[in-house]
PDB file of N, CA and C in Angstrom:
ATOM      1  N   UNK A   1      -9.924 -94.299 247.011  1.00  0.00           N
ATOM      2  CA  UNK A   1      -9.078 -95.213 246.263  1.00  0.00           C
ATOM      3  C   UNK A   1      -7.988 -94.426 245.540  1.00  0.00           C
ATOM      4  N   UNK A   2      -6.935 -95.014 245.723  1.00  0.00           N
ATOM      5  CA  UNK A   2      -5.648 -94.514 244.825  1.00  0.00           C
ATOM      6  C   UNK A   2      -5.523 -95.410 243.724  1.00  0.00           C
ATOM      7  N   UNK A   3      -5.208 -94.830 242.648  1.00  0.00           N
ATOM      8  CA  UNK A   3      -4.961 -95.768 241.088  1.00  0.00           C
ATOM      9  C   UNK A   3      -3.399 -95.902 241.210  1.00  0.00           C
ATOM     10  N   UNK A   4      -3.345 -96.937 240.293  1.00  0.00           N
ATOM     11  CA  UNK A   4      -1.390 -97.070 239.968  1.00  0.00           C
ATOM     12  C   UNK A   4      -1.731 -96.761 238.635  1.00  0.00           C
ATOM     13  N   UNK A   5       0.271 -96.177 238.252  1.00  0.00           N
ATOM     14  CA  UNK A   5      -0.231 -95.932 237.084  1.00  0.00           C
ATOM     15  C   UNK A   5      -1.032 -96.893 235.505  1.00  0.00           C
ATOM     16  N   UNK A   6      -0.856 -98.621 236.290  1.00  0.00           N
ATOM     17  CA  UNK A   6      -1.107 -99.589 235.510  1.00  0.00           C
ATOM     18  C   UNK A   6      -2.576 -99.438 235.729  1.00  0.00           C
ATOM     19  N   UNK A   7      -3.318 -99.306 236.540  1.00  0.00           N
ATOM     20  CA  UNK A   7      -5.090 -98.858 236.973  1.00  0.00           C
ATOM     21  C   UNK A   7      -5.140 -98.105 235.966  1.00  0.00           C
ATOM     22  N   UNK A   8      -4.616 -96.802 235.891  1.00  0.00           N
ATOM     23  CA  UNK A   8      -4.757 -95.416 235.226  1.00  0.00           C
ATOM     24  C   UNK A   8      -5.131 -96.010 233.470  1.00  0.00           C
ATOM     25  N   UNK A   9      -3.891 -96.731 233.257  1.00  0.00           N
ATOM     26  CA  UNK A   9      -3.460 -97.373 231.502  1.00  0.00           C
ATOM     27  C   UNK A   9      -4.809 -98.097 231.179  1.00  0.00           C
ATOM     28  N   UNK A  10      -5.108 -98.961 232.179  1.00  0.00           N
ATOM     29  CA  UNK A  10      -6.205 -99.697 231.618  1.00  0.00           C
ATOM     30  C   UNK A  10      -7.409-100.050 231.920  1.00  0.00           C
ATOM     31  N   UNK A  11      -7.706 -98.523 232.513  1.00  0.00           N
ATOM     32  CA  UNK A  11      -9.159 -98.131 232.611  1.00  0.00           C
ATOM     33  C   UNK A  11      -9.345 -97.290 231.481  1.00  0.00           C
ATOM     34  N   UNK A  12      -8.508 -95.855 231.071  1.00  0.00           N
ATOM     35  CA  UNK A  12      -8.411 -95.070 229.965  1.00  0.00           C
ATOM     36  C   UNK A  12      -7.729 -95.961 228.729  1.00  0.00           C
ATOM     37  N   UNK A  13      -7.100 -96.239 228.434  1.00  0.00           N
ATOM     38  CA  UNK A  13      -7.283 -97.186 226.803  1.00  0.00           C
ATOM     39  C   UNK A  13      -7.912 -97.328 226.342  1.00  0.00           C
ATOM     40  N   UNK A  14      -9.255 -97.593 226.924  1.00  0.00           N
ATOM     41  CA  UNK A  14      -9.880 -98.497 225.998  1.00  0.00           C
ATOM     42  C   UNK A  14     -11.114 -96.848 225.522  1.00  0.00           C
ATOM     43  N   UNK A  15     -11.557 -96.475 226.385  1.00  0.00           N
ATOM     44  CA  UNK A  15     -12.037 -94.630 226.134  1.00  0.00           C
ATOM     45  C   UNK A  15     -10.786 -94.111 225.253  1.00  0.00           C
ATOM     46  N   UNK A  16     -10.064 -93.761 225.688  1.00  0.00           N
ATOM     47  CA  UNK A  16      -8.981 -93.264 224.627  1.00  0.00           C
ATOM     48  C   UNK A  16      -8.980 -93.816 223.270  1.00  0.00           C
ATOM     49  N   UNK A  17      -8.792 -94.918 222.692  1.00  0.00           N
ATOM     50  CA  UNK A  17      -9.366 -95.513 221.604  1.00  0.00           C
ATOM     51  C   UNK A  17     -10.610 -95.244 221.168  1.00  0.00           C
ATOM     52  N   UNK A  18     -11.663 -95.870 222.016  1.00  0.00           N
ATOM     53  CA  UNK A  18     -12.990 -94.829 221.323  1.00  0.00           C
ATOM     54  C   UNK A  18     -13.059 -93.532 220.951  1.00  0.00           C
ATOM     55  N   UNK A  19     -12.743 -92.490 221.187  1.00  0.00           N
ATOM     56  CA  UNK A  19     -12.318 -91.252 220.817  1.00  0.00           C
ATOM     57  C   UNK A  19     -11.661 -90.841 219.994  1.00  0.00           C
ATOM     58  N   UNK A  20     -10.657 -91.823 219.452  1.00  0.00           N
ATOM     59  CA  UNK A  20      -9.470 -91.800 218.562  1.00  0.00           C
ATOM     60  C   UNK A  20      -8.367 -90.748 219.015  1.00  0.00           C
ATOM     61  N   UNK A  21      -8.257 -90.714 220.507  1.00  0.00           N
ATOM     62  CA  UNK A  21      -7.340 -90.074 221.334  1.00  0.00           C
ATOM     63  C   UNK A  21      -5.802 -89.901 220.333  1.00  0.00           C
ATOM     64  N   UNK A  22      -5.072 -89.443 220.244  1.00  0.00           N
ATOM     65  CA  UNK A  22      -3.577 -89.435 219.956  1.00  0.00           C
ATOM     66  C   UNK A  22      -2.533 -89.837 221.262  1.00  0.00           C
ATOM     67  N   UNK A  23      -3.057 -89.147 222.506  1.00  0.00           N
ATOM     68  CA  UNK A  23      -2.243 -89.700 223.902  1.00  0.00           C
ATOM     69  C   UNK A  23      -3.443 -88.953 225.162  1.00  0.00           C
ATOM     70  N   UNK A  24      -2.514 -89.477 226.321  1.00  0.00           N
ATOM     71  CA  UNK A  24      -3.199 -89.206 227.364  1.00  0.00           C
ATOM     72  C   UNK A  24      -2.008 -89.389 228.014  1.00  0.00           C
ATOM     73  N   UNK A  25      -1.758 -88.147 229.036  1.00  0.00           N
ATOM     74  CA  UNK A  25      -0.648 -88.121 229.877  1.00  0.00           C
ATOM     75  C   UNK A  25      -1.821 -88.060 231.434  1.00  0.00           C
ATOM     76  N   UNK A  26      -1.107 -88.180 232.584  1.00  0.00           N
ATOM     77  CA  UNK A  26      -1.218 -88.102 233.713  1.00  0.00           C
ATOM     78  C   UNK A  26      -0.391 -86.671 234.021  1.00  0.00           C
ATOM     79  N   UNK A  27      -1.072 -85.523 234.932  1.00  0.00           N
ATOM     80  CA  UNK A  27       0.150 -84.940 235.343  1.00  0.00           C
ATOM     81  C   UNK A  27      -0.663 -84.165 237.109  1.00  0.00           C
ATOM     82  N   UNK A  28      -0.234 -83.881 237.505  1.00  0.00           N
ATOM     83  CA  UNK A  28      -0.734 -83.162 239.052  1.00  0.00           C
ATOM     84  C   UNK A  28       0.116 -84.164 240.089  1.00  0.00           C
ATOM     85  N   UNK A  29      -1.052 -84.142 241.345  1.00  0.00           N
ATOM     86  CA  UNK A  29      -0.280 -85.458 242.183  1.00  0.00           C
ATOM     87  C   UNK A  29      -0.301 -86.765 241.738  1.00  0.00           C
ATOM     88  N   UNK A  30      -1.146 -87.427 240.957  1.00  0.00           N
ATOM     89  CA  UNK A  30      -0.666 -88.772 240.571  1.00  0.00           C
ATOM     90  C   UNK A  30       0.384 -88.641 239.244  1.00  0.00           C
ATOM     91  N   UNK A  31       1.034 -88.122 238.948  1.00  0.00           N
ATOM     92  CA  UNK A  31       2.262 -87.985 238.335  1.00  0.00           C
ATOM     93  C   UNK A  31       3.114 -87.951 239.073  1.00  0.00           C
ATOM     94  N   UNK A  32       3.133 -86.971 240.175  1.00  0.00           N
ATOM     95  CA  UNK A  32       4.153 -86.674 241.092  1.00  0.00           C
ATOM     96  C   UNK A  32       4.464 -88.148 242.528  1.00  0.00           C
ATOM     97  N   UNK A  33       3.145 -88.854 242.251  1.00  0.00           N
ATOM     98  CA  UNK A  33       3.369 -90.360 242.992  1.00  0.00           C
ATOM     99  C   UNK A  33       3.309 -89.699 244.690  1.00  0.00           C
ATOM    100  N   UNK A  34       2.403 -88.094 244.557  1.00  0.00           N
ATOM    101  CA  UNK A  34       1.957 -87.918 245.527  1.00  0.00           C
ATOM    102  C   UNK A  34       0.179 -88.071 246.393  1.00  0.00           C
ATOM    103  N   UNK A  35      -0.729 -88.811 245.235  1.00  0.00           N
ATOM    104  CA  UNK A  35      -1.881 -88.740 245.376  1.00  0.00           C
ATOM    105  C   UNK A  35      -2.157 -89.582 246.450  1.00  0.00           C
ATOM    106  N   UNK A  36      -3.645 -89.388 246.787  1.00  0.00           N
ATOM    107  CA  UNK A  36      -4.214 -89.847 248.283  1.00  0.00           C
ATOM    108  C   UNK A  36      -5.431 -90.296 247.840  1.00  0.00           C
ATOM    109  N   UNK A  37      -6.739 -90.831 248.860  1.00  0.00           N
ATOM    110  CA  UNK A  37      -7.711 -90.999 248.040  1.00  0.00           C
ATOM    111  C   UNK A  37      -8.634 -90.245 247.906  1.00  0.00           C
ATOM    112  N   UNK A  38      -8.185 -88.319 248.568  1.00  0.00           N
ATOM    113  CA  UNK A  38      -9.413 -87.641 248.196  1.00  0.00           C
ATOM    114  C   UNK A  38      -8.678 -86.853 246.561  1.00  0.00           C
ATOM    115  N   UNK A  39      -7.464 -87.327 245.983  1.00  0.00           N
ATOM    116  CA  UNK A  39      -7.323 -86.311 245.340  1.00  0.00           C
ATOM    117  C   UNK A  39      -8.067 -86.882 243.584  1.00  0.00           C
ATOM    118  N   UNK A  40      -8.189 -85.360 242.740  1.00  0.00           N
ATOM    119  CA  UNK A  40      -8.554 -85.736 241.590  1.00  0.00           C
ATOM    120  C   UNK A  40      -7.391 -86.389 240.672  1.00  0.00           C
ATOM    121  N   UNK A  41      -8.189 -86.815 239.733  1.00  0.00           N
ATOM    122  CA  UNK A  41      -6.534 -87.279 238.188  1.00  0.00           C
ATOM    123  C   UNK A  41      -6.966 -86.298 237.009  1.00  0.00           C
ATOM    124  N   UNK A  42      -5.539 -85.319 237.330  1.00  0.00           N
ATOM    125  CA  UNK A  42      -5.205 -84.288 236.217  1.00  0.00           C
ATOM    126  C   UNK A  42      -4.948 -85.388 234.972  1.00  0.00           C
ATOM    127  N   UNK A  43      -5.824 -84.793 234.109  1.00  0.00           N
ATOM    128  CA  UNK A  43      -5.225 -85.605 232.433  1.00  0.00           C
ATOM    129  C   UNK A  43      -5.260 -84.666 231.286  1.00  0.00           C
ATOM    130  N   UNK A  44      -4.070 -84.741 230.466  1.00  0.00           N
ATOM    131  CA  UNK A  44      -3.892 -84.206 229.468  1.00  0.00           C
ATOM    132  C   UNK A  44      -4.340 -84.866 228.286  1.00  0.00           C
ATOM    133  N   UNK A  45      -4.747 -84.539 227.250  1.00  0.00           N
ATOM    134  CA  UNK A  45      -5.023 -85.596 226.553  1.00  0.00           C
ATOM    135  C   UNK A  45      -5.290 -84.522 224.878  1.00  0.00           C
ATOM    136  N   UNK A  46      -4.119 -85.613 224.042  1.00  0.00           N
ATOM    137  CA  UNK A  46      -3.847 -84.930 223.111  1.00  0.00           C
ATOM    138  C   UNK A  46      -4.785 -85.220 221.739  1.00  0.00           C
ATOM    139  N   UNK A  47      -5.279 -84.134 221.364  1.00  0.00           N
ATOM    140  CA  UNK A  47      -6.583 -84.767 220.416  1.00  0.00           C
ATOM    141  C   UNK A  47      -6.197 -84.127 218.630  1.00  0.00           C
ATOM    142  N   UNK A  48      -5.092 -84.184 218.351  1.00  0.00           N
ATOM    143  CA  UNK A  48      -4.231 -84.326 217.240  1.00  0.00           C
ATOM    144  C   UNK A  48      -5.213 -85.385 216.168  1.00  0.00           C
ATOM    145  N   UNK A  49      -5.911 -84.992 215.054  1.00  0.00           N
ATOM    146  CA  UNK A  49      -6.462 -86.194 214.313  1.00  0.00           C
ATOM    147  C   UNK A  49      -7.462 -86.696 214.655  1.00  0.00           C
ATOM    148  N   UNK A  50      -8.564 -85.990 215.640  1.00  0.00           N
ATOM    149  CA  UNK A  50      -9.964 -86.474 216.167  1.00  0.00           C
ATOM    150  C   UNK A  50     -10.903 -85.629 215.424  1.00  0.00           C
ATOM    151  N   UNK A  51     -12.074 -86.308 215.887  1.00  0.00           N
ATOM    152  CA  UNK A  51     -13.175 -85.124 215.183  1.00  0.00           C
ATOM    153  C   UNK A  51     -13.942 -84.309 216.502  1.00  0.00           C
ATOM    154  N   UNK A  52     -12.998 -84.292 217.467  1.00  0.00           N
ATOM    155  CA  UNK A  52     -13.253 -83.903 218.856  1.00  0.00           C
ATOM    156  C   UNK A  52     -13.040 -81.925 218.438  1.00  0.00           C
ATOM    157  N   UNK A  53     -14.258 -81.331 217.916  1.00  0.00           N
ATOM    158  CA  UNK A  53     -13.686 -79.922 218.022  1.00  0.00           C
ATOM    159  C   UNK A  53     -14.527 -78.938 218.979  1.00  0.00           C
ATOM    160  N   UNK A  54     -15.439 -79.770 219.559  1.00  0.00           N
ATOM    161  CA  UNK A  54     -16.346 -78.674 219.734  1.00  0.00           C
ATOM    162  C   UNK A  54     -16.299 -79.161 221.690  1.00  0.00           C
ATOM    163  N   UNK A  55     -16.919 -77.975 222.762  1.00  0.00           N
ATOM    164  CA  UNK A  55     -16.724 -78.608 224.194  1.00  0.00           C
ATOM    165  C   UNK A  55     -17.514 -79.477 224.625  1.00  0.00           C
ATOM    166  N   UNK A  56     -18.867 -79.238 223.524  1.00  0.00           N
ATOM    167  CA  UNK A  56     -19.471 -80.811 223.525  1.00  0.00           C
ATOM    168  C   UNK A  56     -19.353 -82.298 223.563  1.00  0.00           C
ATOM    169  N   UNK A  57     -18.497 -81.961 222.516  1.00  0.00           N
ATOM    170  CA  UNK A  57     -18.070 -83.245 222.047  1.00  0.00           C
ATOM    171  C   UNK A  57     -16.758 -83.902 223.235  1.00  0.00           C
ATOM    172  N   UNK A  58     -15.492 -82.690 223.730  1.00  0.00           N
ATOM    173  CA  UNK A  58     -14.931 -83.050 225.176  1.00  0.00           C
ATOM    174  C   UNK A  58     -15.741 -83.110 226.034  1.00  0.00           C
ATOM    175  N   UNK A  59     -16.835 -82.954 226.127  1.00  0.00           N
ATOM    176  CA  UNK A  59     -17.437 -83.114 227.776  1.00  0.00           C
ATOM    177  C   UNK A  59     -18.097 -84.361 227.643  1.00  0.00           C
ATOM    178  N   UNK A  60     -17.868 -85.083 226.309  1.00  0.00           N
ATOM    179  CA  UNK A  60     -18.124 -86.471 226.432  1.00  0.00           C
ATOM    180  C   UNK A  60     -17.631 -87.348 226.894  1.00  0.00           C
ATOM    181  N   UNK A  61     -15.853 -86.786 226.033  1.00  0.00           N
ATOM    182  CA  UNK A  61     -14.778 -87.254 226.987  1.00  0.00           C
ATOM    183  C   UNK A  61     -14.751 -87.600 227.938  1.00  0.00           C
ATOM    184  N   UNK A  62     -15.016 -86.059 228.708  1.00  0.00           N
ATOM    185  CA  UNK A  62     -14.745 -85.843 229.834  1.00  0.00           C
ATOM    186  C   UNK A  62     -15.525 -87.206 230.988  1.00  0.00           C
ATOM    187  N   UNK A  63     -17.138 -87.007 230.403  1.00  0.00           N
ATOM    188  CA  UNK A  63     -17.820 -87.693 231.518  1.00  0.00           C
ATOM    189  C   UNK A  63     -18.096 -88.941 231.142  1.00  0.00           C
ATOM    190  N   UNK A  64     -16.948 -90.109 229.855  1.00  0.00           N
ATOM    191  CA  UNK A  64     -17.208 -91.218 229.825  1.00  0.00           C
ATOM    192  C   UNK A  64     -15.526 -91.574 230.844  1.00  0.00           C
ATOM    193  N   UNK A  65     -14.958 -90.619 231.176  1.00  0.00           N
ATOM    194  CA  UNK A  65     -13.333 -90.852 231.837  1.00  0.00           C
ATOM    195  C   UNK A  65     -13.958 -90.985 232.908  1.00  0.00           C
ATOM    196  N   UNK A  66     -14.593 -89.984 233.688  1.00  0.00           N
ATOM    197  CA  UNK A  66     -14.853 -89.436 234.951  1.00  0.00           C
ATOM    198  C   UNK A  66     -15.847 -90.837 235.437  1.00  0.00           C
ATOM    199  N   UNK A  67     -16.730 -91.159 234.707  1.00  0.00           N
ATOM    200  CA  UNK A  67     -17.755 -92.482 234.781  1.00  0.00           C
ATOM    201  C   UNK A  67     -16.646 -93.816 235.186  1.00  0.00           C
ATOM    202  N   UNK A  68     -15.564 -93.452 234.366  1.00  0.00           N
ATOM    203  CA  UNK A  68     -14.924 -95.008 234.389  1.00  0.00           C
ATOM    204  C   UNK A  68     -13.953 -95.094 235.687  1.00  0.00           C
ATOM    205  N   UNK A  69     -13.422 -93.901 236.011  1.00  0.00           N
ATOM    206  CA  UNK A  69     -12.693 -94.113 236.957  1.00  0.00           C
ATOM    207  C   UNK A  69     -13.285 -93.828 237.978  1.00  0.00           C
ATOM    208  N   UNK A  70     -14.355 -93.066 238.128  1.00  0.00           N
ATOM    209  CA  UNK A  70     -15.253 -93.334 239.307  1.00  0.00           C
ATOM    210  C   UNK A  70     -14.507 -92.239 240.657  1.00  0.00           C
ATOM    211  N   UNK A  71     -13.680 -91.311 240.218  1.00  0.00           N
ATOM    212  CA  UNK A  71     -13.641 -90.164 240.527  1.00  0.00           C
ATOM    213  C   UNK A  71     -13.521 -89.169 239.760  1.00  0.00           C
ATOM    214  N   UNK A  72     -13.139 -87.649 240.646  1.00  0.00           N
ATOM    215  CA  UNK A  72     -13.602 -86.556 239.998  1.00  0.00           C
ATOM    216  C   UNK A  72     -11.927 -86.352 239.208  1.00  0.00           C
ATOM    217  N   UNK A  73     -12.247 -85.558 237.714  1.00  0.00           N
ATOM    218  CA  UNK A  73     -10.985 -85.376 237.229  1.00  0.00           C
ATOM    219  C   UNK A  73     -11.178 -83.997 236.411  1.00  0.00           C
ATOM    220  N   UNK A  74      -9.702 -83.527 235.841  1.00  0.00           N
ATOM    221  CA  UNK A  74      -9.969 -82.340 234.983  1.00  0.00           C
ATOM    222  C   UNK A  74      -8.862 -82.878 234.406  1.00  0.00           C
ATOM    223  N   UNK A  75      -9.602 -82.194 232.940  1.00  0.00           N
ATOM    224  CA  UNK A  75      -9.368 -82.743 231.027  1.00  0.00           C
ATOM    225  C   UNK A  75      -8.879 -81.502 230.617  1.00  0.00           C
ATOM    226  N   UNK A  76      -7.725 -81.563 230.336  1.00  0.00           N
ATOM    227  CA  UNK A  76      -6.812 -80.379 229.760  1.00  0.00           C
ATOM    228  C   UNK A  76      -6.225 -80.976 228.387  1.00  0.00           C
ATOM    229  N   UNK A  77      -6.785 -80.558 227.015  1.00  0.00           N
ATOM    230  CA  UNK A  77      -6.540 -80.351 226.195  1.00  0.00           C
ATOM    231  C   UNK A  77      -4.930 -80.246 225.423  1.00  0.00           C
ATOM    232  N   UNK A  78      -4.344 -80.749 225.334  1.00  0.00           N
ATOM    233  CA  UNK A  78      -2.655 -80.627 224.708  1.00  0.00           C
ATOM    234  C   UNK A  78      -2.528 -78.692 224.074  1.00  0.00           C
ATOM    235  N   UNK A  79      -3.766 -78.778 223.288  1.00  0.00           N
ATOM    236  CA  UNK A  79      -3.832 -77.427 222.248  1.00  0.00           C
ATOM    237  C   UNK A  79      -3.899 -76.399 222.989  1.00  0.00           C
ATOM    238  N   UNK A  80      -4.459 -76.610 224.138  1.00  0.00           N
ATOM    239  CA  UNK A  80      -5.107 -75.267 225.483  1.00  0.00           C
ATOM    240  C   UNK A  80      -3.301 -74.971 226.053  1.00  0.00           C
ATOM    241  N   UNK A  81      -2.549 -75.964 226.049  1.00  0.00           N
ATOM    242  CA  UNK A  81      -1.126 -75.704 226.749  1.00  0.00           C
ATOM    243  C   UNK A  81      -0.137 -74.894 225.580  1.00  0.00           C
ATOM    244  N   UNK A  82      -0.203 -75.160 224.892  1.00  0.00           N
ATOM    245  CA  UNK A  82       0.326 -74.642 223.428  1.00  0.00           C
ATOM    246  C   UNK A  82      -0.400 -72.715 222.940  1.00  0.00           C
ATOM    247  N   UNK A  83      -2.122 -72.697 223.061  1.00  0.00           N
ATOM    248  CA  UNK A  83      -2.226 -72.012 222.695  1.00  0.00           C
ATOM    249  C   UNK A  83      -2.885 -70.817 223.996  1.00  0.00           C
ATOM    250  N   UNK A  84      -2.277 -70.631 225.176  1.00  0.00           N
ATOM    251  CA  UNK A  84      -2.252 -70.478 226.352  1.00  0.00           C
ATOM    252  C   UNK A  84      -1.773 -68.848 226.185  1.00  0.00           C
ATOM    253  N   UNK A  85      -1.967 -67.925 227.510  1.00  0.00           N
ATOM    254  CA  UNK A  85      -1.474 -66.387 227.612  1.00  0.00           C
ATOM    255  C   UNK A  85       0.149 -66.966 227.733  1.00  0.00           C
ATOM    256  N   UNK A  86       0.413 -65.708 227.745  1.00  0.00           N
ATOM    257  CA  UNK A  86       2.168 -65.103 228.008  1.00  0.00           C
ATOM    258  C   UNK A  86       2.121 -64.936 229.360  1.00  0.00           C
ATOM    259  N   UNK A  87       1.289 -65.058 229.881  1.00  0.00           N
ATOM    260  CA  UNK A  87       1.369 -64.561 231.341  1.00  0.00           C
ATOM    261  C   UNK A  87       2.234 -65.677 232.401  1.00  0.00           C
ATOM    262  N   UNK A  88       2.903 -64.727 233.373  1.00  0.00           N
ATOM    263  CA  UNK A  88       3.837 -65.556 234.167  1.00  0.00           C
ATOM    264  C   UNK A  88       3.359 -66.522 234.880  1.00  0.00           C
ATOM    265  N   UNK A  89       2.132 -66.422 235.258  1.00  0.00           N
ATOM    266  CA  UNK A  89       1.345 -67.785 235.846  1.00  0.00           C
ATOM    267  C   UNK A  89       0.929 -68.642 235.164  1.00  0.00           C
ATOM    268  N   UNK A  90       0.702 -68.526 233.839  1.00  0.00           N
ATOM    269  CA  UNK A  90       0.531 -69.590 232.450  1.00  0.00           C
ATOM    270  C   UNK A  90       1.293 -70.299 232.410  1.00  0.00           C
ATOM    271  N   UNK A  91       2.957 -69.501 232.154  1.00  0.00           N
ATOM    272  CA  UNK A  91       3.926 -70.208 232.336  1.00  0.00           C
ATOM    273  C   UNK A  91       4.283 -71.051 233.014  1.00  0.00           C
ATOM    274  N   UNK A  92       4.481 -70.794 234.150  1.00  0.00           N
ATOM    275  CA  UNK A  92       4.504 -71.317 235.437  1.00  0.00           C
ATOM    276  C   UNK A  92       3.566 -73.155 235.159  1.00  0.00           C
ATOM    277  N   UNK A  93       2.586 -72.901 234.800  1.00  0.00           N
ATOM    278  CA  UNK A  93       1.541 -74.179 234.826  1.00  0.00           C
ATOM    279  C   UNK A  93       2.034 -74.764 233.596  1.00  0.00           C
ATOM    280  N   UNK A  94       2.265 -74.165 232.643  1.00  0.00           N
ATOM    281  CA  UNK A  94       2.471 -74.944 231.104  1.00  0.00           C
ATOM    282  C   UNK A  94       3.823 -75.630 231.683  1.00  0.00           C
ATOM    283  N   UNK A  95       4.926 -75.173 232.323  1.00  0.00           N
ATOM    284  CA  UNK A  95       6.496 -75.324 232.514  1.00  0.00           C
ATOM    285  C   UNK A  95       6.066 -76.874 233.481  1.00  0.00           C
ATOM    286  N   UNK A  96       4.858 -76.500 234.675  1.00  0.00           N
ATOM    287  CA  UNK A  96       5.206 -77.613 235.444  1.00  0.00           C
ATOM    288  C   UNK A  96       4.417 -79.123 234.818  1.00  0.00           C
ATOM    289  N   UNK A  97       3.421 -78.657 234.040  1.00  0.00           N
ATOM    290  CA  UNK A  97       2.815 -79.833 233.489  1.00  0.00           C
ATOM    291  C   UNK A  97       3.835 -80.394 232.541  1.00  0.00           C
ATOM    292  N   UNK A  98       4.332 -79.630 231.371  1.00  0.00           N
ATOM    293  CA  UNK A  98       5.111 -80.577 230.465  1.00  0.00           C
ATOM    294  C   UNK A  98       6.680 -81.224 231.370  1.00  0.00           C
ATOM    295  N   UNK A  99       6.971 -80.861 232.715  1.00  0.00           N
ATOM    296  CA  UNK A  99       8.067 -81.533 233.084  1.00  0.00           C
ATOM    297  C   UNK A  99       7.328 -82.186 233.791  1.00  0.00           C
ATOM    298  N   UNK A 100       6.428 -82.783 234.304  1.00  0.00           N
ATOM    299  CA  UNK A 100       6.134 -83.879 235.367  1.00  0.00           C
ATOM    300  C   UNK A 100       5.098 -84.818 234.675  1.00  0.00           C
ATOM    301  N   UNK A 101       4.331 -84.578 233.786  1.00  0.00           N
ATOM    302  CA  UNK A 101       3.495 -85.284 233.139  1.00  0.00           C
ATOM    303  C   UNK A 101       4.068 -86.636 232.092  1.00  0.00           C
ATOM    304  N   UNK A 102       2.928 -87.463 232.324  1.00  0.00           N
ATOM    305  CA  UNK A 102       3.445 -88.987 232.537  1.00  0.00           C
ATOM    306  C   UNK A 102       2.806 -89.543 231.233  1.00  0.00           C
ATOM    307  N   UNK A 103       3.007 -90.052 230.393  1.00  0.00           N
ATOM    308  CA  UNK A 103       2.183 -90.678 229.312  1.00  0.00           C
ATOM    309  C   UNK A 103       1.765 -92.205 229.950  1.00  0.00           C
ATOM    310  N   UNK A 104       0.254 -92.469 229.913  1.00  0.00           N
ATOM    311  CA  UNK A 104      -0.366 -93.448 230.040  1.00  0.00           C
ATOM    312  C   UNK A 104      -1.155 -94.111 229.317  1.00  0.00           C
ATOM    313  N   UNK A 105      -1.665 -93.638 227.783  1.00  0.00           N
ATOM    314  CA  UNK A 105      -1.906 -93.893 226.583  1.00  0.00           C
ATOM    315  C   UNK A 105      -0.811 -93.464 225.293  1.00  0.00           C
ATOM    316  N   UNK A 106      -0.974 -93.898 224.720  1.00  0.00           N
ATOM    317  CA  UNK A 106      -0.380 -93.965 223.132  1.00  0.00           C
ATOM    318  C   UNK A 106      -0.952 -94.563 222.077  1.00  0.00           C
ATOM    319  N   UNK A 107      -1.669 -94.013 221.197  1.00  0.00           N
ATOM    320  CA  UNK A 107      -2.316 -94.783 220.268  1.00  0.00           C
ATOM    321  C   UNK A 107      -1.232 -95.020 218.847  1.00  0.00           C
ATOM    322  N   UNK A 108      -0.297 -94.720 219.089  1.00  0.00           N
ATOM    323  CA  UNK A 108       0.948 -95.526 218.265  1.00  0.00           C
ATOM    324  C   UNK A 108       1.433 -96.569 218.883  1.00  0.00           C
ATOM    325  N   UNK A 109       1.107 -96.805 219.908  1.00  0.00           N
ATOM    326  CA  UNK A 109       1.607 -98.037 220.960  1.00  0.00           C
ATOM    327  C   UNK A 109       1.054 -99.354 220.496  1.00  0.00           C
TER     328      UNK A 109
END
């Protein structure tokens, strides 16, 4: 199964809210509006103002997202892109996620 990005919004909302998420972007191939139905959904997800500190507490995240959408995904942290190496392949990944990545939550919304 392929999601649209309206699938994506309102399967995660309502998890994103439980969490007290700040945002949730989309970014990999379903950002790029290249996904298929074996691929995963890259998500960023910004946890600014949660009591989310520990990998426990994300791998709750992680496996109440992964439960709901009913495929496999990877949970990249906003803070992990920010507080990332200098290294040219860091770069490289930090540069292509913040230009292609898609906001699909907003809890100012």
């Amino acid at each position: 199964m392929v999601y649209t990005m309206d699938d994506l919004r309102r399967i995660i909302a309502p998890i994103a809210a439980q969490y007290g998420l700040r945002a949730v972007y989309v970014f990999g191939s379903y950002a790029r509006g290249e996904a298929d139905a074996d691929s995963d959904i890259d998500l960023l997800v910004d946890l600014t103002g949660t009591n989310i500190r520990s990998l426990l507490a994300l791998g709750s995240v992680y496996c109440d997202l992964e439960s709901a959408l009913g495929k496999s995904i990877d949970l990249l942290p906003v803070s992990s892109l920010e507080q990332g190496s200098q290294s040219a392949s860091d770069a490289l990944f930090r540069d292509a996620v913040q230009k292609e990545r898609v906001r699909i939550y907003d809890a100012a919304s």
